[in-house]
Protein backbone atom coordinates (compact mmCIF):
# COMPACT_ATOMS: atom_id res chain seq x y z
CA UNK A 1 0.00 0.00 0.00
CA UNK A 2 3.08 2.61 0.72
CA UNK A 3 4.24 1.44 -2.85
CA UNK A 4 1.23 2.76 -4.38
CA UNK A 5 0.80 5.69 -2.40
CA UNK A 6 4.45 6.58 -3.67
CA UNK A 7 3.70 5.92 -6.81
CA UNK A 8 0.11 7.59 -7.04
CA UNK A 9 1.15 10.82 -5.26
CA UNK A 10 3.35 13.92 -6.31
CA UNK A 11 5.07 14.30 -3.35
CA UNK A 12 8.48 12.16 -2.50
CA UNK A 13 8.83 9.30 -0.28
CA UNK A 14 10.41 11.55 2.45
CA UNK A 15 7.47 13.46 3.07
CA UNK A 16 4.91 10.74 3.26
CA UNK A 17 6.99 8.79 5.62
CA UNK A 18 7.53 11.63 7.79
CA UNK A 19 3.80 12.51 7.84
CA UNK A 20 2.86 8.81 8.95
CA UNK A 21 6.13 9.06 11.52
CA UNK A 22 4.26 12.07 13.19
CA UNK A 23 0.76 10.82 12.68
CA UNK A 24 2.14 7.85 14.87
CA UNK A 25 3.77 9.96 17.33
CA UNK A 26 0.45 12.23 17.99
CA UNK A 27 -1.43 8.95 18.35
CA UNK A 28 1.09 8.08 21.42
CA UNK A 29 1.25 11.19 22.87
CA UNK A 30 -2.92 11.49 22.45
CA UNK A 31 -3.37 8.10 24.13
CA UNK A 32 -0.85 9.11 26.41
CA UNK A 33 -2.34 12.30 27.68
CA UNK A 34 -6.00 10.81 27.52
CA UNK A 35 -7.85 13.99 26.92
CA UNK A 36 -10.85 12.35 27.04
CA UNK A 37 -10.72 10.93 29.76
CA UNK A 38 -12.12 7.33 28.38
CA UNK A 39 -8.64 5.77 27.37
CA UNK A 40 -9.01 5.80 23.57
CA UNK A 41 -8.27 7.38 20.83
CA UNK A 42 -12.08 8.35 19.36
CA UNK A 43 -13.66 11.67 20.44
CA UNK A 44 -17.00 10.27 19.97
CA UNK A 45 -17.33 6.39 20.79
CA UNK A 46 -20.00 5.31 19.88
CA UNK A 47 -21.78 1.28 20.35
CA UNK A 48 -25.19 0.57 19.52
CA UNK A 49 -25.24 -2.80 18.74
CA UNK A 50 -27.67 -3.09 16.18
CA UNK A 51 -27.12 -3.26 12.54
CA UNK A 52 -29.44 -0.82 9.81
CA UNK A 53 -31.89 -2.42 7.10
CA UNK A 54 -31.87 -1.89 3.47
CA UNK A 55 -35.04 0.09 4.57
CA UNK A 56 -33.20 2.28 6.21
CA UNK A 57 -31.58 3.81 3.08
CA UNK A 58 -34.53 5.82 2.56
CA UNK A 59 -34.45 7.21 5.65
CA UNK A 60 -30.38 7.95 5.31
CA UNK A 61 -30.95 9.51 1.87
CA UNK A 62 -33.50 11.73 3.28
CA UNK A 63 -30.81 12.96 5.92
CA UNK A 64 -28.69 13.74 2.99
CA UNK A 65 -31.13 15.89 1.26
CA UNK A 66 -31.55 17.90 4.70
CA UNK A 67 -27.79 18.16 5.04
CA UNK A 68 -27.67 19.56 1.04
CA UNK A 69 -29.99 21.50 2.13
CA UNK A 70 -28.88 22.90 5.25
CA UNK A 71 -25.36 23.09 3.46
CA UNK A 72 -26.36 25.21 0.40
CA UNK A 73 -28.25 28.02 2.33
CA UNK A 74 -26.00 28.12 4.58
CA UNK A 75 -23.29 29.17 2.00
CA UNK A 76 -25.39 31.06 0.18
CA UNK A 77 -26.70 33.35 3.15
CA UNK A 78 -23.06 33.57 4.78
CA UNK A 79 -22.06 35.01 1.92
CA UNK A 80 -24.51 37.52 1.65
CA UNK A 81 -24.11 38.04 5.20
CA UNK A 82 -20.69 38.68 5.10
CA UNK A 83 -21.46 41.35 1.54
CA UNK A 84 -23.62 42.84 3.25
CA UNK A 85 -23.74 43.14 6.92
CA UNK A 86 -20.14 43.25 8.29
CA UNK A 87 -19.41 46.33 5.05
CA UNK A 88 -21.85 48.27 7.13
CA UNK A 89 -19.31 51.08 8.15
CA UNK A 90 -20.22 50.33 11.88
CA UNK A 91 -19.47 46.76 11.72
CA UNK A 92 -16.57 47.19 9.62
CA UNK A 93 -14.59 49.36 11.94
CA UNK A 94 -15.47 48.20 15.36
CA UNK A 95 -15.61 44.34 14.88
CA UNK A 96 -16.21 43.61 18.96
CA UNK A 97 -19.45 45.34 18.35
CA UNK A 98 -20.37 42.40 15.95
CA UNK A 99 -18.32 39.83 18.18
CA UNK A 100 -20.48 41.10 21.38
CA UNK A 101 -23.88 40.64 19.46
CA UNK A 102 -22.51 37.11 18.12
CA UNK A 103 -22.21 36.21 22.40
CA UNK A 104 -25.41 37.83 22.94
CA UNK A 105 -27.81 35.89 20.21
CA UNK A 106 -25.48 32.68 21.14
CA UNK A 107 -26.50 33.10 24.72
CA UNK A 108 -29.88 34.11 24.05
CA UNK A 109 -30.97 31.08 21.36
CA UNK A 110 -28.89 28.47 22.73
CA UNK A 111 -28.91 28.40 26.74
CA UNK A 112 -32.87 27.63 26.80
CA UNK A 113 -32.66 24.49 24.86
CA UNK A 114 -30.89 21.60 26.85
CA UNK A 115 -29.54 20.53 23.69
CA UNK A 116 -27.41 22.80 22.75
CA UNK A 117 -26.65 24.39 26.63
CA UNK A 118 -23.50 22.48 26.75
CA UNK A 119 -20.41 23.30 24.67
CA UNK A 120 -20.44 21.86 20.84
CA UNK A 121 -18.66 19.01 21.67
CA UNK A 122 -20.56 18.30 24.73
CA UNK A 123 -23.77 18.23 22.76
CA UNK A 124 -22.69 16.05 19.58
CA UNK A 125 -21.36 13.54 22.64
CA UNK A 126 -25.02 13.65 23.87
CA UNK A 127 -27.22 13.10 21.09
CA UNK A 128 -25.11 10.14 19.77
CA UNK A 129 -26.08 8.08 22.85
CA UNK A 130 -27.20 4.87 22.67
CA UNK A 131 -30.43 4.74 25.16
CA UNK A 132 -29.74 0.73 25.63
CA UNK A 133 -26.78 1.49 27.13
CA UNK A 134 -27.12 1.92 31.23
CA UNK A 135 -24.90 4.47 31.57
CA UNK A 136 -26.92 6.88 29.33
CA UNK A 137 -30.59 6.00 30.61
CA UNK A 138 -29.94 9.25 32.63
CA UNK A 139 -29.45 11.45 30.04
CA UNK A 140 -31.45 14.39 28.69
CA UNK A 141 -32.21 12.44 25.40
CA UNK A 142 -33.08 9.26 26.91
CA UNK A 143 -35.26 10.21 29.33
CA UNK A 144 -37.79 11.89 26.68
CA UNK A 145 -37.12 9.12 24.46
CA UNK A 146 -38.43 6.48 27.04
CA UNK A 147 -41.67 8.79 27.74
CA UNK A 148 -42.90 7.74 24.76
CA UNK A 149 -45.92 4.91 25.07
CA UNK A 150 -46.12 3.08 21.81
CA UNK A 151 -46.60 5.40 18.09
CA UNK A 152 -47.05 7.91 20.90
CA UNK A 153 -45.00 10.89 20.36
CA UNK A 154 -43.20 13.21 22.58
CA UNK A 155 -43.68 16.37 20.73
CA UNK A 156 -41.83 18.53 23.07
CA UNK A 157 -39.08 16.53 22.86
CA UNK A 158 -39.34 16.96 18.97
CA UNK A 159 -39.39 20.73 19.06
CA UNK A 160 -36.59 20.63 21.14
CA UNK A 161 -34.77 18.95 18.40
CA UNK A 162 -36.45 20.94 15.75
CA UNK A 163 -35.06 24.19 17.69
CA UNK A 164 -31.32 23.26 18.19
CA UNK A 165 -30.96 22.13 14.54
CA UNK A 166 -32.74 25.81 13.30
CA UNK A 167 -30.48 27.60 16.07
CA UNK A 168 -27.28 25.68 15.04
CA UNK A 169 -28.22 26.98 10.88
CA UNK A 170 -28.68 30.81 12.20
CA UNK A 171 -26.17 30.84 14.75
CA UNK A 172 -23.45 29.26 12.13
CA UNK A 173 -24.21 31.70 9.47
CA UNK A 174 -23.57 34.85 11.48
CA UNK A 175 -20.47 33.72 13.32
CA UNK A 176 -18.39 31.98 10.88
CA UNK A 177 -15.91 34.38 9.22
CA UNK A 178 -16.37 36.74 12.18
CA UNK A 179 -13.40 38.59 13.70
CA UNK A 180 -12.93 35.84 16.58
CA UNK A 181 -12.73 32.15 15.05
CA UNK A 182 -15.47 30.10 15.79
CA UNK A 183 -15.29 26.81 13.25
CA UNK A 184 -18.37 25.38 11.10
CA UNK A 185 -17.43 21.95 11.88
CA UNK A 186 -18.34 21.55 15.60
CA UNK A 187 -21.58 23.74 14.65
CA UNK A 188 -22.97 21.43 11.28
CA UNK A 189 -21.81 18.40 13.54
CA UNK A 190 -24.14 19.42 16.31
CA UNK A 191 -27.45 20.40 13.80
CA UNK A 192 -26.77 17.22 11.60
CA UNK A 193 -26.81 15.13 14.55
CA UNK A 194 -30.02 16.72 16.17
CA UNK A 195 -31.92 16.12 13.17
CA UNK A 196 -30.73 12.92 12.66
CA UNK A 197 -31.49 12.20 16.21
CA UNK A 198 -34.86 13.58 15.28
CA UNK A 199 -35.17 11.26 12.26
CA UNK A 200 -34.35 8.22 14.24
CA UNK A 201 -36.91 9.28 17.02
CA UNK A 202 -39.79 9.36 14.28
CA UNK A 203 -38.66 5.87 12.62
CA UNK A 204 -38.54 4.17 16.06
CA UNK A 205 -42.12 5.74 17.05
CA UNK A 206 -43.33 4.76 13.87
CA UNK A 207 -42.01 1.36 13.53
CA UNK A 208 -41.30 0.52 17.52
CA UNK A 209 -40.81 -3.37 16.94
CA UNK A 210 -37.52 -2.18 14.74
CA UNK A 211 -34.29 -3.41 16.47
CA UNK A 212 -32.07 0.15 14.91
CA UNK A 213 -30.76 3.07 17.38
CA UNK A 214 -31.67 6.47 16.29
CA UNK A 215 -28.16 7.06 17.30
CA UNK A 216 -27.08 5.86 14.57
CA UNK A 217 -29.22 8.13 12.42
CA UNK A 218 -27.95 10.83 14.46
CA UNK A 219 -24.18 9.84 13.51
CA UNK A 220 -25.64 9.82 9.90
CA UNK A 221 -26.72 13.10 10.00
CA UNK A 222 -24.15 14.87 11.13
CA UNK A 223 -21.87 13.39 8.30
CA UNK A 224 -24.74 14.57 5.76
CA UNK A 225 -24.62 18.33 7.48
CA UNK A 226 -21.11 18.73 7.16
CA UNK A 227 -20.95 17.21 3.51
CA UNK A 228 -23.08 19.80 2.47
CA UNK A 229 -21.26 22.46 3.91
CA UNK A 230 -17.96 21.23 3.55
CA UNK A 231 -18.25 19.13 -0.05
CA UNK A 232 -15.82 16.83 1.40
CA UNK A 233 -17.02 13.28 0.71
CA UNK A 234 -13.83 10.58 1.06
CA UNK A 235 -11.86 12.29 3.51
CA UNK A 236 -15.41 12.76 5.38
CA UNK A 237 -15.94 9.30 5.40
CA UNK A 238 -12.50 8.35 6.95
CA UNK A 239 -13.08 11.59 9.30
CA UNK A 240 -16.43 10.04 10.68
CA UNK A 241 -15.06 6.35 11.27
CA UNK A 242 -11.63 8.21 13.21
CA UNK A 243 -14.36 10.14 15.08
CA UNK A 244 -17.41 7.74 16.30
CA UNK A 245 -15.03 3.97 15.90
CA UNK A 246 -18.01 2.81 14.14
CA UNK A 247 -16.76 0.54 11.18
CA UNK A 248 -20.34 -0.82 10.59
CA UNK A 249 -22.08 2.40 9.97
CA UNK A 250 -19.27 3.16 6.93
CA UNK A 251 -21.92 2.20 4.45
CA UNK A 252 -24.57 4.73 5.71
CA UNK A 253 -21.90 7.61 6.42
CA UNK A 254 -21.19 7.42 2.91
CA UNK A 255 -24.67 7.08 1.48
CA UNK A 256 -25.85 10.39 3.57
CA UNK A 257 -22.53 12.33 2.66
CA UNK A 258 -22.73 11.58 -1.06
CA UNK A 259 -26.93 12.53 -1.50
CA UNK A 260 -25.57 15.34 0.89
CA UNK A 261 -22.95 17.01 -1.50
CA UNK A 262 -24.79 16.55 -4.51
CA UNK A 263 -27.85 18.14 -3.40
CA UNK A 264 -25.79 20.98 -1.85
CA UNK A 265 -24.06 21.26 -5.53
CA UNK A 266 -27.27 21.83 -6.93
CA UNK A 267 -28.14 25.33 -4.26
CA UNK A 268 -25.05 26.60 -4.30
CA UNK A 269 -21.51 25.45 -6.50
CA UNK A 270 -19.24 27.31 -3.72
CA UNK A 271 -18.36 25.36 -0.57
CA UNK A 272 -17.51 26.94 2.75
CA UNK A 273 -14.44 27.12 1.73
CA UNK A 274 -14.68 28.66 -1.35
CA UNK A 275 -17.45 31.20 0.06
CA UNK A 276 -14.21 32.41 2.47
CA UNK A 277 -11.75 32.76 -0.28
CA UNK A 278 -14.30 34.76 -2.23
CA UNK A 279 -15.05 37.23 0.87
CA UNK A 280 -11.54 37.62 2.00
CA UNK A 281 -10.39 38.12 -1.44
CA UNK A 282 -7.97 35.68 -2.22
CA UNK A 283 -6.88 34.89 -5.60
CA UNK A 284 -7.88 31.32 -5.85
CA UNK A 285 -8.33 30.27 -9.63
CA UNK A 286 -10.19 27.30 -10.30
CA UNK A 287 -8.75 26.09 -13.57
CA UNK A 288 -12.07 23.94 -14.79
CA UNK A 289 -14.25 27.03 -14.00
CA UNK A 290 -12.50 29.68 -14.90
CA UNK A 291 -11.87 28.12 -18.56
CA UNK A 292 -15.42 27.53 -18.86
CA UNK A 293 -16.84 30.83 -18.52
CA UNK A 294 -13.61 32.27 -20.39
CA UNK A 295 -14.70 29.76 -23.28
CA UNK A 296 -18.36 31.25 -23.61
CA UNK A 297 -16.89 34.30 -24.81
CA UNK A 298 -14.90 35.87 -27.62
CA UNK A 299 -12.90 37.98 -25.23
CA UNK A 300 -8.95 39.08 -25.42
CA UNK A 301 -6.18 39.73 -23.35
CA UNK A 302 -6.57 43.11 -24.19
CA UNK A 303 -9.53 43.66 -21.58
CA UNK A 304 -7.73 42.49 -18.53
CA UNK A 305 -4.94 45.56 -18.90
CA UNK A 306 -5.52 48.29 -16.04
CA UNK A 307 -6.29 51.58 -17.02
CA UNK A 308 -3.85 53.92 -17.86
CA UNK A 309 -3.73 55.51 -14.61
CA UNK A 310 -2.86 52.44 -13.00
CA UNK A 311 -0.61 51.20 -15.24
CA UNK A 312 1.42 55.01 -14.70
CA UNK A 313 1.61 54.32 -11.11
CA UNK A 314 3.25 50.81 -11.60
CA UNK A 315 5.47 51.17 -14.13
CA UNK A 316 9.12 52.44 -13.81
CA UNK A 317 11.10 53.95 -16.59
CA UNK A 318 14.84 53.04 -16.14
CA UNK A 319 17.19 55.45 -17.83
CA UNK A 320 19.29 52.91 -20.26
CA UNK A 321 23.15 54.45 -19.56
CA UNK A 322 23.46 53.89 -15.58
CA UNK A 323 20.24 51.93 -15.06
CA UNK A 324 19.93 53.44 -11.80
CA UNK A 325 16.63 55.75 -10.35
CA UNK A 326 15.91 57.42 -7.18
CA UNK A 327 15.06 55.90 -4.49
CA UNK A 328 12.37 58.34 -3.57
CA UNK A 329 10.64 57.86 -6.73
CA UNK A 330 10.28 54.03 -5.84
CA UNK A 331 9.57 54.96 -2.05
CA UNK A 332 6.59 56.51 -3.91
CA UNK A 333 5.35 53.97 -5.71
CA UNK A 334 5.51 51.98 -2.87
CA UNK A 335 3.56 53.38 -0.46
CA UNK A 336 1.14 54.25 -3.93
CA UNK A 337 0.66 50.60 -3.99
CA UNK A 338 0.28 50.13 0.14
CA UNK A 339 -2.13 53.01 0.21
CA UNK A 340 -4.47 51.04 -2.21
CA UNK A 341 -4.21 47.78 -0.26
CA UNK A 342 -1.92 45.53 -2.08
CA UNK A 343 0.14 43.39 -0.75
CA UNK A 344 1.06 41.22 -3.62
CA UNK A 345 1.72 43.67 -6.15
CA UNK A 346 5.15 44.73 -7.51
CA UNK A 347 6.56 47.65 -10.37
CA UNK A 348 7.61 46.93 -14.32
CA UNK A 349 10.34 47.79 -15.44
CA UNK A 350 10.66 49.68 -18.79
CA UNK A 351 13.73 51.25 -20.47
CA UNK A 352 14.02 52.74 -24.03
CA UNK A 353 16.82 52.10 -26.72
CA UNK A 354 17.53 54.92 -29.00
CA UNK A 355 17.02 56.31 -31.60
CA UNK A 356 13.37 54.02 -30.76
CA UNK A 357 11.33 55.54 -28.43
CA UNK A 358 9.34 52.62 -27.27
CA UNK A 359 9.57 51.51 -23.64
CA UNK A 360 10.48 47.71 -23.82
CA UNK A 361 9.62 45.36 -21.43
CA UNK A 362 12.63 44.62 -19.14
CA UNK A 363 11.48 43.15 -15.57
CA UNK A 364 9.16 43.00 -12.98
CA UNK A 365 10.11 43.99 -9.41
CA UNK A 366 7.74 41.84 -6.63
CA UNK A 367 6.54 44.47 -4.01
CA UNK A 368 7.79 42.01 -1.05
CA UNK A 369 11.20 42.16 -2.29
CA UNK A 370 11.20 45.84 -3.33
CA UNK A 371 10.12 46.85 0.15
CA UNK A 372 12.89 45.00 1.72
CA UNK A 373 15.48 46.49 -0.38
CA UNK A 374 13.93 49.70 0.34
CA UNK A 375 13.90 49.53 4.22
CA UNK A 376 16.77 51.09 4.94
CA UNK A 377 17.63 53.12 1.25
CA UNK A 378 17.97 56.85 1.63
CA UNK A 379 15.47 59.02 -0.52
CA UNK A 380 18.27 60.57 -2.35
CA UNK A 381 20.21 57.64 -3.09
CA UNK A 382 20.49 55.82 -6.41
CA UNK A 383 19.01 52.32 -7.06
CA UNK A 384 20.23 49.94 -9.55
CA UNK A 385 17.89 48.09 -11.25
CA UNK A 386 19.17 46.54 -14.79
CA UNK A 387 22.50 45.62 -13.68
CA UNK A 388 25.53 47.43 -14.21
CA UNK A 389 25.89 50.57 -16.51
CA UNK A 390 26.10 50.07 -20.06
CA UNK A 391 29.29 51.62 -22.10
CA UNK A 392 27.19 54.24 -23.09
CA UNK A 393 26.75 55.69 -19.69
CA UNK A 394 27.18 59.48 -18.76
CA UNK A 395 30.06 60.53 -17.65
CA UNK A 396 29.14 60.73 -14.19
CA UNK A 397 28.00 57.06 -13.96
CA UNK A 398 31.13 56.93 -11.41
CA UNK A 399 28.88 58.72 -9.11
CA UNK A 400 26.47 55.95 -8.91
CA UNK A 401 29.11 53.97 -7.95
CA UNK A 402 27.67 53.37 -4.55
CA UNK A 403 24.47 52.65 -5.91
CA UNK A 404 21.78 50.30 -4.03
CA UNK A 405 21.70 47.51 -6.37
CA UNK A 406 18.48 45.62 -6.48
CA UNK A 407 18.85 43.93 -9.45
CA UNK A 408 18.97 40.54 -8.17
CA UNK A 409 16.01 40.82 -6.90
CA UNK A 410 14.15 41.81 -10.11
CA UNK A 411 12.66 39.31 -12.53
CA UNK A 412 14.58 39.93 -15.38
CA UNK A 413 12.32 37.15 -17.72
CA UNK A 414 9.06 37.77 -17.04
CA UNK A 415 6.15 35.48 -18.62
CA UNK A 416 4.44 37.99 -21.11
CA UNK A 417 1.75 37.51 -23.62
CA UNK A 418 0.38 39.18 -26.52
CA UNK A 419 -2.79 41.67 -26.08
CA UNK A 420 -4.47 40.27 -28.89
CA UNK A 421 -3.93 37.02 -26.92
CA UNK A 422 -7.62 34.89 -25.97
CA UNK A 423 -7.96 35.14 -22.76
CA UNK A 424 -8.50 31.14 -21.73
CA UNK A 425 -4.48 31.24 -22.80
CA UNK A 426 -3.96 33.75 -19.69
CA UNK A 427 -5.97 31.51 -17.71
CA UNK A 428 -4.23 28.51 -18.70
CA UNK A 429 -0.58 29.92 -18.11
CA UNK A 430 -1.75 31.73 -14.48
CA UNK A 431 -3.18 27.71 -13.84
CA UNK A 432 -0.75 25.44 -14.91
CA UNK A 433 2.44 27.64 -14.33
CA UNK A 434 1.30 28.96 -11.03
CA UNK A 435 1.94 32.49 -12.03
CA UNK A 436 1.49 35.43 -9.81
CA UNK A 437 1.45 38.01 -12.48
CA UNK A 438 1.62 38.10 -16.67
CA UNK A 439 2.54 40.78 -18.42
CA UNK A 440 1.25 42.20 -22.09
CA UNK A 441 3.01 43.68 -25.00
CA UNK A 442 2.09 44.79 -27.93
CA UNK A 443 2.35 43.34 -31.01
CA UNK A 444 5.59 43.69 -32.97
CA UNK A 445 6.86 46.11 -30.85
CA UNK A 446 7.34 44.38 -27.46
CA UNK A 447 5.98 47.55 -25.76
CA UNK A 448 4.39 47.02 -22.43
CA UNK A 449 0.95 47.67 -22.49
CA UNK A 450 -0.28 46.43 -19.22
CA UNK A 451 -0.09 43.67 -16.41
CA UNK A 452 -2.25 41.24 -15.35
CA UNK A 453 -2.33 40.39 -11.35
CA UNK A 454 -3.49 37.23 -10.76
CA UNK A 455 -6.09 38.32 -8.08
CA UNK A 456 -7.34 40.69 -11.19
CA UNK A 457 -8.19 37.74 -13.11
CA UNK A 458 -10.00 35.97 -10.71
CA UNK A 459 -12.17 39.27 -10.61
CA UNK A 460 -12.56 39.70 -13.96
CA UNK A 461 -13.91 35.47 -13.96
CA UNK A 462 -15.93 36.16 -11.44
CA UNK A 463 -17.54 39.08 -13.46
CA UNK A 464 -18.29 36.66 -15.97
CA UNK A 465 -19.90 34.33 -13.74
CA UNK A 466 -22.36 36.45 -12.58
């Protein structure tokens, strides 16, 4: 199995062994410290001693629809609360306002319900009991379970369950993403399993000869609730079986998890994940998506230049005898590009050859590496950027002699591309090379004409999507 893990996987032998070396040594030291306080390794151990029936798929596939659906408006509405709410100009600049009303509404919707009272962990540990089991006869969900008296149902105990799964959806999409980290996984654990408790409560009242646990359903639905807001279906799987020790369930886990994501697909493409990228502004390019809604379209390289004004503020004309500027002119750009809010920017480099007055292309400086070889430059000093002086230098090139010379730091070969260019070729080379930034000439000429920052084209994509 190692063989064909090396062999199936990108990464070399060296890391994989060292990842199962410390995945062995966590194990120790976790069974070591006992955290739990039971002796093993599972957060959630979990027993019934029953096995489902092939009616019971039914019943699983409806838990995954709930979890799709609980997973797609959750994305959906985070997002728009995260658009919309938290850019109001009060929220924006004093985020402990909006982490105080997150502990308020928390406090207020959860402490009633005896469900949800207890931390997340403490409540997912609750509703997977197994009722059969001695030690649990005590418990909040057993003793409501055993009040009921045949196909007799304890509705208050239902609308207990009915609240804590509603509370968990609100309560989720208002904190997650706030200013103090809260998780989504604890939170879709604890409203899967309380409607999957809930499930399992109305199978057993309406079928009370049947031998299954609504534990088990519980487990079930909390796999289906995080599928749909996670998408994660193999990995979710394994996650479950690490988390409960239940081997036999496997089957169910997956059926739930896998009616989960695809309903979830269908309300809303973006996971959680994918929702935070998008709100935090990260330049994640999806290769298969962006190239589809590039495809629809006859469009060119040409529309993803920056106006002119931007493109003036970026762009650095290097004299071509000493190749050197001021440093005060690129301690301007600098904080030019700070004061707008990049941090991932950088300056081209242009530099004309008579008797043609074209500025050519002739590197890219990374705004990282230009502010450290700025950080301790004076403003009147020169900067080297092209290397050393050409023979047709002025005669007081010796003056630049002591020159701050950044030229090693300067991308002397960037990527460029034509303007007349399709764009699904910029969105190909930013995808498959991993590029941070492209660069366009002209035709012919070589002249820069603009430069394309990666988080710019995931913009422009996501333009087109909507």
């Amino acid at each position: 199995m190692a063989d064909r893990m090396q062999i199936s996987t990108y990464f070399p032998r060296s890391v994989l062994w060292r990842a199962f070396l410390c995945s062995l040594t966590a194990a120790m030291v976790l069974k070591l410290l006992n955290p739990t306080g039971t002796g093993k390794l599972v957060l959630f151990e979990t027993s019934y001693g029953t096995e489902y029936e092939p009616a019971h798929y039914l019943v699983l596939m409806l838990l995954g629809v709930a979890g799709g659906i609980f997973g797609g408006l959750f994305c959906k509405l985070n997002f728009l609360w995260s658009r919309r709410f938290r850019r109001l100009a009060l929220i924006e600049q004093n985020p402990v306002l909006e982490v105080a009303l997150v502990v308020l509404a928390t406090a207020l919707l959860q402490f009633p319900n005896p469900l949800t009272r207890e931390p997340g962990d403490v409540a997912l540990k609750s509703v997977l009991v197994d009722c059969a089991d001695p030690a649990s006869q005590h418990s909040f969900v057993c003793v409501h379970e055993a009040r009921t008296e045949g196909t007799t149902i304890n509705w208050a105990y239902v609308g207990w369950l009915a609240y804590g799964t509603l509370t968990k959806l609100v309560l989720s999409i208002v904190t997650f993403g706030c200013k103090v980290p809260s998780g989504v996984i604890i939170p879709a654990l604890d409203a899967g399993a309380l409607f999957g408790r809930l499930a399992g409560y109305m199978v057993s009242c309406a079928a009370p000869n049947a031998v299954s646990s609504p534990g088990m359903f519980a487990l079930a639905g909390a796999a289906a609730f995080l599928a749909g807001v996670s998408r994660m279906t193999i990995s979710l799987a394994v996650i479950m079986l690490e988390l409960s020790g239940e081997l036999a369930y496997a089957v169910p886990n997956m059926v739930a998890i896998l009616v989960a994501k695809w309903v979830a697909d269908a309300i809303s493409a973006a996971s959680v994940y994918d929702v935070a990228q998008t709100v935090l502004g990260h330049p994640f390019l999806d290769a298969d998506v962006a190239l589809h809604a590039v495809r629809k379209t006859d469009l060119r390289v040409s529309s993803l230049i920056p106006p002119a004004r931007t493109m003036a503020a970026i762009t650095v004309l290097v004299p071509p005898g000493n190749n050197t500027v001021a440093a005060s002119l690129l301690q301007r750009k600098l904080a030019a590009l700070r004061s707008r809010g990049l941090m991932d920017a950088g300056l081209v480099l242009v530099q004309t050859r008579p008797p043609s007055t074209v500025p050519v292309l002739q590197g890219y400086l990374a705004q990282p590496e230009l502010a450290a070889g700025l950080a301790c430059a004076q403003p009147d000093r020169a900067v080297r950027l092209l290397g050393p002086a050409g023979d047709d230098a002025d005669a007081d090139a010796d003056a630049d002699a002591d020159a701050l010379d950044l030229s090693p730091l300067v991308d002397h070969a960037p990527l460029s591309l034509c303007r007349s260019a399709p764009v699904e070729v910029a969105v190909e080379m930013f995808a498959k090379l991993g590029l941070r930034y492209l660069c366009v000439t002209a035709e012919g000429t070589g002249a820069l004409v603009g430069v394309v920052l990666k988080k710019r084209l995931v913009g422009f994509i996501e333009g087109l999507e909507e």
